[in-house]
PDB file of N, CA and C in Angstrom:
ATOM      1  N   UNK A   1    -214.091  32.859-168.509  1.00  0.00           N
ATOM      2  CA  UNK A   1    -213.852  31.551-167.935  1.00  0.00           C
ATOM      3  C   UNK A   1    -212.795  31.623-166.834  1.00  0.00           C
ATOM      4  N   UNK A   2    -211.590  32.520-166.841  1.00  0.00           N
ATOM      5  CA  UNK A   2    -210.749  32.730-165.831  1.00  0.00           C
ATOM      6  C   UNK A   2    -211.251  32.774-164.456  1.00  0.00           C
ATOM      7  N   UNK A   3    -211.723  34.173-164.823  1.00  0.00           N
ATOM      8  CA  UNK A   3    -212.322  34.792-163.557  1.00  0.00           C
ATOM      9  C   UNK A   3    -213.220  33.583-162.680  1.00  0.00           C
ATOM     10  N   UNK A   4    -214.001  32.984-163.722  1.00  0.00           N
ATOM     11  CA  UNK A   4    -215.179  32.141-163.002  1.00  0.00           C
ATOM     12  C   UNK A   4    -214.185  30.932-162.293  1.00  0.00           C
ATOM     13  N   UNK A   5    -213.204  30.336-162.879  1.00  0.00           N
ATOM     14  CA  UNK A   5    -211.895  29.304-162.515  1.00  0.00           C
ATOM     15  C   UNK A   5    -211.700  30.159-161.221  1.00  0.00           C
ATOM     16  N   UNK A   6    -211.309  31.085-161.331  1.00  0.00           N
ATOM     17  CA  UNK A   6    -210.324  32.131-159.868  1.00  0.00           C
ATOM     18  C   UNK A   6    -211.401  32.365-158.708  1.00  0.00           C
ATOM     19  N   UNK A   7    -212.875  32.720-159.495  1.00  0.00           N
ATOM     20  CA  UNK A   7    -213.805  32.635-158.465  1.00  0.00           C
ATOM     21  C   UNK A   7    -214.264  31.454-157.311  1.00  0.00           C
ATOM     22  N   UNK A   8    -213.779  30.271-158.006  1.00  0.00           N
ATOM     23  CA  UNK A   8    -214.213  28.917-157.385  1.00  0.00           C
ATOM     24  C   UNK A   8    -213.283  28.077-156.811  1.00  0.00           C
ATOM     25  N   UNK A   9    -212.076  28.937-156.761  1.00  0.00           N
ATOM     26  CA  UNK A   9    -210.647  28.580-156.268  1.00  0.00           C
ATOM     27  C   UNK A   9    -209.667  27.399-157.209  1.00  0.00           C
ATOM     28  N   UNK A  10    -209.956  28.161-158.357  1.00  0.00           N
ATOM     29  CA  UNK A  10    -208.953  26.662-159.120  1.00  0.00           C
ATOM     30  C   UNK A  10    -208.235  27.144-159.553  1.00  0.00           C
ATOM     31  N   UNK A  11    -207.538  28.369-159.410  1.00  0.00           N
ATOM     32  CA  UNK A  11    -206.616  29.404-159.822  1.00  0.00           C
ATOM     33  C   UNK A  11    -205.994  30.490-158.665  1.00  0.00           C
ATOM     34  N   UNK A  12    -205.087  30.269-158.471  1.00  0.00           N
ATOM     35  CA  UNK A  12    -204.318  31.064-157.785  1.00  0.00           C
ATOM     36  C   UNK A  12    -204.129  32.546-157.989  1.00  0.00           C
ATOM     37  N   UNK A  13    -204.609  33.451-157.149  1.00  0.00           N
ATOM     38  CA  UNK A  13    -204.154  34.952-157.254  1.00  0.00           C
ATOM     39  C   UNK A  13    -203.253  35.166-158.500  1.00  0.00           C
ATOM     40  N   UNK A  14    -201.750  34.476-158.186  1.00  0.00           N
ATOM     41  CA  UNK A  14    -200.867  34.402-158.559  1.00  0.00           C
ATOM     42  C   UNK A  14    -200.873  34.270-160.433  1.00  0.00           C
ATOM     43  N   UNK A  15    -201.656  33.090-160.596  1.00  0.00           N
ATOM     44  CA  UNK A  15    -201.836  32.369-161.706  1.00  0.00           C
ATOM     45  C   UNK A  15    -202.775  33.354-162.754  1.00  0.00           C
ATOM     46  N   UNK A  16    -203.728  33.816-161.382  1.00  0.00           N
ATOM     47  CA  UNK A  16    -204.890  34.671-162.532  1.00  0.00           C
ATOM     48  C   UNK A  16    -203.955  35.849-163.010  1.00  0.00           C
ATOM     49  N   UNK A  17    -203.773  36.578-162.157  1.00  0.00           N
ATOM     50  CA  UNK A  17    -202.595  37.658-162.302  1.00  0.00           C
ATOM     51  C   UNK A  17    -201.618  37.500-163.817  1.00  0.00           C
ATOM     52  N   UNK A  18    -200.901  36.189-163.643  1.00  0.00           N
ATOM     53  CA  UNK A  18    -200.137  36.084-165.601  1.00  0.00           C
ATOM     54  C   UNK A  18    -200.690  35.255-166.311  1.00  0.00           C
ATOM     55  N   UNK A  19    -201.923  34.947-166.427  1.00  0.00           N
ATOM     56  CA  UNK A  19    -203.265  34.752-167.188  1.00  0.00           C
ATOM     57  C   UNK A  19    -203.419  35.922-168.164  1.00  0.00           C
ATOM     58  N   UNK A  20    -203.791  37.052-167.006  1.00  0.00           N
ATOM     59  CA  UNK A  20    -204.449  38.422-167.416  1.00  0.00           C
ATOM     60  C   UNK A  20    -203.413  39.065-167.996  1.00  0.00           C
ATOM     61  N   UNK A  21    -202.049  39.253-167.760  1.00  0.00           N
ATOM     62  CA  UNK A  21    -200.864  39.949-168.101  1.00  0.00           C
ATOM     63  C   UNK A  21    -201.132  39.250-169.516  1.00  0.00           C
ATOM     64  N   UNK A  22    -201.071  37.913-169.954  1.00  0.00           N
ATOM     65  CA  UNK A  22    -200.561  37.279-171.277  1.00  0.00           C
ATOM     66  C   UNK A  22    -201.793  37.836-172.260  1.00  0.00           C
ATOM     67  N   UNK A  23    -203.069  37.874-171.698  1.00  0.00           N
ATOM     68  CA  UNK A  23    -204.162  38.784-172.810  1.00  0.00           C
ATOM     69  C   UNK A  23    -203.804  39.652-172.909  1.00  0.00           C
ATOM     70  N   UNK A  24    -203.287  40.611-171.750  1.00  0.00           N
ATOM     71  CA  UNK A  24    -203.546  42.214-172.193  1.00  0.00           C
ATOM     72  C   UNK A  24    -201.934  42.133-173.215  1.00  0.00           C
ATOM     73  N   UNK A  25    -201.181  41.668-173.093  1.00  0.00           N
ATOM     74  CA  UNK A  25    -199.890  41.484-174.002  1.00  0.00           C
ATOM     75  C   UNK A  25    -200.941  41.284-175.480  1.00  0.00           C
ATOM     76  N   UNK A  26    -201.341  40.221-174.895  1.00  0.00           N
ATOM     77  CA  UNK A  26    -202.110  39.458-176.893  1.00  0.00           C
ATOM     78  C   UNK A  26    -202.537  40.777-177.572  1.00  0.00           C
ATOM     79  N   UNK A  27    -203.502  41.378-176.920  1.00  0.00           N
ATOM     80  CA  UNK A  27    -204.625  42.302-176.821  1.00  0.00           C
ATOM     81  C   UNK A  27    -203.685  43.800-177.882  1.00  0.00           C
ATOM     82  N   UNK A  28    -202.823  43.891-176.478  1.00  0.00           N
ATOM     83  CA  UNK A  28    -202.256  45.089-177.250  1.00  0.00           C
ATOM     84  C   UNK A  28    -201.001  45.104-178.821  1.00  0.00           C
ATOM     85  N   UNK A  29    -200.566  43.365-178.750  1.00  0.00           N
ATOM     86  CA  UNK A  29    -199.940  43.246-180.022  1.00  0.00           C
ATOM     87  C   UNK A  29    -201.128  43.345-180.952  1.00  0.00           C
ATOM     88  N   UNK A  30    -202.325  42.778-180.767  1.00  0.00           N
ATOM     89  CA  UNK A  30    -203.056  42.526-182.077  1.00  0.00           C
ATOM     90  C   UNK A  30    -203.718  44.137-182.423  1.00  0.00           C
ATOM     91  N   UNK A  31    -203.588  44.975-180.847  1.00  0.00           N
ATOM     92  CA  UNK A  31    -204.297  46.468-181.933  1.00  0.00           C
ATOM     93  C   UNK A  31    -203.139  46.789-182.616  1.00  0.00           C
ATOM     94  N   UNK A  32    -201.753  46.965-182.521  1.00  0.00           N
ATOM     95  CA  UNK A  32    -200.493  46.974-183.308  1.00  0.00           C
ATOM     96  C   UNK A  32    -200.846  46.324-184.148  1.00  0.00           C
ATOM     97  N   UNK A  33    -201.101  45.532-184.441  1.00  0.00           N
ATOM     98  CA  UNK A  33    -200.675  44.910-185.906  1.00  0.00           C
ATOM     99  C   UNK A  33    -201.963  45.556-186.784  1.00  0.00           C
ATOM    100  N   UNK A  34    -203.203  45.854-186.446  1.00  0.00           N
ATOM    101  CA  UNK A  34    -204.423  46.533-186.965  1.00  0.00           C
ATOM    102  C   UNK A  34    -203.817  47.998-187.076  1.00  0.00           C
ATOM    103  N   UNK A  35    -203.258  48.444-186.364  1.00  0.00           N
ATOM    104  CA  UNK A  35    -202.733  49.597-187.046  1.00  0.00           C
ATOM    105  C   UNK A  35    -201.397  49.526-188.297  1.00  0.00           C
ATOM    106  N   UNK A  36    -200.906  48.811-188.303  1.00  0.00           N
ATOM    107  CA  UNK A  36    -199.940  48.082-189.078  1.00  0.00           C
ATOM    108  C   UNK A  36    -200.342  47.862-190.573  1.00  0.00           C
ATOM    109  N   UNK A  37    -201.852  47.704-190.612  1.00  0.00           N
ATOM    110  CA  UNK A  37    -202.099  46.735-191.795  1.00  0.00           C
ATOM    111  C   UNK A  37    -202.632  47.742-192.925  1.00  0.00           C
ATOM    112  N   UNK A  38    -202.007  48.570-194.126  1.00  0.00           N
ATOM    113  CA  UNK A  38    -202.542  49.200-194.878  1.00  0.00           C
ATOM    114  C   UNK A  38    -202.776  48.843-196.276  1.00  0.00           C
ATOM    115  N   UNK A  39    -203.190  48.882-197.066  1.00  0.00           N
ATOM    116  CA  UNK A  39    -203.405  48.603-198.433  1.00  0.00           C
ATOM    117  C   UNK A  39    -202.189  49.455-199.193  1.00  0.00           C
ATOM    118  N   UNK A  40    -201.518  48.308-200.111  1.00  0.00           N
ATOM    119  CA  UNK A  40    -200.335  48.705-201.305  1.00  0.00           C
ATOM    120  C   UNK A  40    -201.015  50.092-202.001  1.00  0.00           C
ATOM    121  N   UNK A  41    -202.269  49.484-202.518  1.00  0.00           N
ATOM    122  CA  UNK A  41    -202.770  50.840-203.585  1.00  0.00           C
ATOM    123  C   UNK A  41    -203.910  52.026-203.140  1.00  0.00           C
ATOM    124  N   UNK A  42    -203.771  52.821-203.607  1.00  0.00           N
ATOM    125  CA  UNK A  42    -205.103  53.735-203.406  1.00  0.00           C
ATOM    126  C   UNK A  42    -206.683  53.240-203.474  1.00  0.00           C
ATOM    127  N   UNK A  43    -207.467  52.936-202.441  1.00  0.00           N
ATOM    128  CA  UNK A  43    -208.850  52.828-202.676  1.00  0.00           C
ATOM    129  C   UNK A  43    -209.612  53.946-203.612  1.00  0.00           C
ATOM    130  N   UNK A  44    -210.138  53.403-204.515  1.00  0.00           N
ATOM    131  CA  UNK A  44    -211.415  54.557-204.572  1.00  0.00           C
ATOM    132  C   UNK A  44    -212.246  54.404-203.831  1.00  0.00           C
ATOM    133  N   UNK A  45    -212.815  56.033-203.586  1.00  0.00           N
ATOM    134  CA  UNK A  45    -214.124  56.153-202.421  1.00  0.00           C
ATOM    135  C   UNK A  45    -215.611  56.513-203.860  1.00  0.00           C
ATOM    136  N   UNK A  46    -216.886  55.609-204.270  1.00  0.00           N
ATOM    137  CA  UNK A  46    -217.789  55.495-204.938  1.00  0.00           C
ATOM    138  C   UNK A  46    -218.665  56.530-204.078  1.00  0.00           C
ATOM    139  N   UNK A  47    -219.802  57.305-204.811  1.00  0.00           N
ATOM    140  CA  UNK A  47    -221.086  57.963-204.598  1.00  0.00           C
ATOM    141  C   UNK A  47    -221.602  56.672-204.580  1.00  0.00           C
ATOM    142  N   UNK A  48    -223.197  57.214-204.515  1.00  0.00           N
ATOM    143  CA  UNK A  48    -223.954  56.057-204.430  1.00  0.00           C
ATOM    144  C   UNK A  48    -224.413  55.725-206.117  1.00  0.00           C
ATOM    145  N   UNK A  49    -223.782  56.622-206.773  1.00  0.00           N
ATOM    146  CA  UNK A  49    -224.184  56.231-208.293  1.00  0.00           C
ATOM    147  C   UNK A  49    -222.787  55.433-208.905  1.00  0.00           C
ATOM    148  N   UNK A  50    -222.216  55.117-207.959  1.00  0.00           N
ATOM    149  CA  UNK A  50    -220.681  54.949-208.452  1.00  0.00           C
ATOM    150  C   UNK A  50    -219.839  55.297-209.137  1.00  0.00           C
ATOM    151  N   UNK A  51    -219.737  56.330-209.142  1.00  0.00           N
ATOM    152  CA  UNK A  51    -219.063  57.724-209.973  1.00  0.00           C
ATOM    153  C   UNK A  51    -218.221  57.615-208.464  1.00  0.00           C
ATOM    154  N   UNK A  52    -216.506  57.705-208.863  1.00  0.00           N
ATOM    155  CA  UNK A  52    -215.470  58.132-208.084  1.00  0.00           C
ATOM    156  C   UNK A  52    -215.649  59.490-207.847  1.00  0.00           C
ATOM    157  N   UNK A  53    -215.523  59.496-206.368  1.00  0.00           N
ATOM    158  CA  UNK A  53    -214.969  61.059-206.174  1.00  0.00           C
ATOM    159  C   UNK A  53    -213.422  61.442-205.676  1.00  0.00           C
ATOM    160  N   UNK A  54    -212.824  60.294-204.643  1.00  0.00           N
ATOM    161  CA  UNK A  54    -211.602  60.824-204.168  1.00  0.00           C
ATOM    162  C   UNK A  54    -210.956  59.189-204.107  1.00  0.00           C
ATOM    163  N   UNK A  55    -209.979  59.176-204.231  1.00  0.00           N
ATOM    164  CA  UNK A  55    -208.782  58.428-203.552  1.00  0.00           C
ATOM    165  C   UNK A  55    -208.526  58.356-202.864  1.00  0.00           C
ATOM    166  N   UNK A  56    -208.752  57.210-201.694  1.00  0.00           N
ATOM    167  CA  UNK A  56    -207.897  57.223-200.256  1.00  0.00           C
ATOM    168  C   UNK A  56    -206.611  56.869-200.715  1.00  0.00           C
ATOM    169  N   UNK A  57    -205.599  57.506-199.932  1.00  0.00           N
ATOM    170  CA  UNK A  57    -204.436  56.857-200.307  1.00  0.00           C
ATOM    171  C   UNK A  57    -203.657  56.607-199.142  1.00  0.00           C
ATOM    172  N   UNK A  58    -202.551  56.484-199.192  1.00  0.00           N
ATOM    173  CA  UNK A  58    -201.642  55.460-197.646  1.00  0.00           C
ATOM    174  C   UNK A  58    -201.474  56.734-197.146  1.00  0.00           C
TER     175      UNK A  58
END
C-alpha cells in the first residue's frame, strides 16, 4: 500500500523512506524475538508408531 501511496504522489520521498526504516526495524525485532522464544522443557521427538526416540532439548 506504501509504495502504491508514493507511486501516486501522496507520500513524500522523504516520508516513504521512514515508513520503510520503521518495518525493516519491526521486521528485524520480530525475527529477534523468534529466535528468543524456546520451550522450558525437553520435547519428545515420536516415530510414526509413537515410540520416543530422542529429546530435543534447549
Amino acid at each position: 500500500m506504501g509504495m502504491v501511496a508514493a507511486a501516486l504522489g501522496y507520500l513524500t520521498p522523504v516520508q516513504g523512506a521512514l515508513i520503510q526504516e520503521v518495518i525493516d526495524v519491526a521486521v528485524i525485532l520480530n525475527a529477534l524475538r523468534a529466535l528468543r522464544i524456546r520451550s522450558a522443557e525437553p520435547q519428545p521427538i515420536y516415530t510414526g508408531h509413537g515410540a520416543v526416540i530422542a529429546q530435543k532439548g534447549i
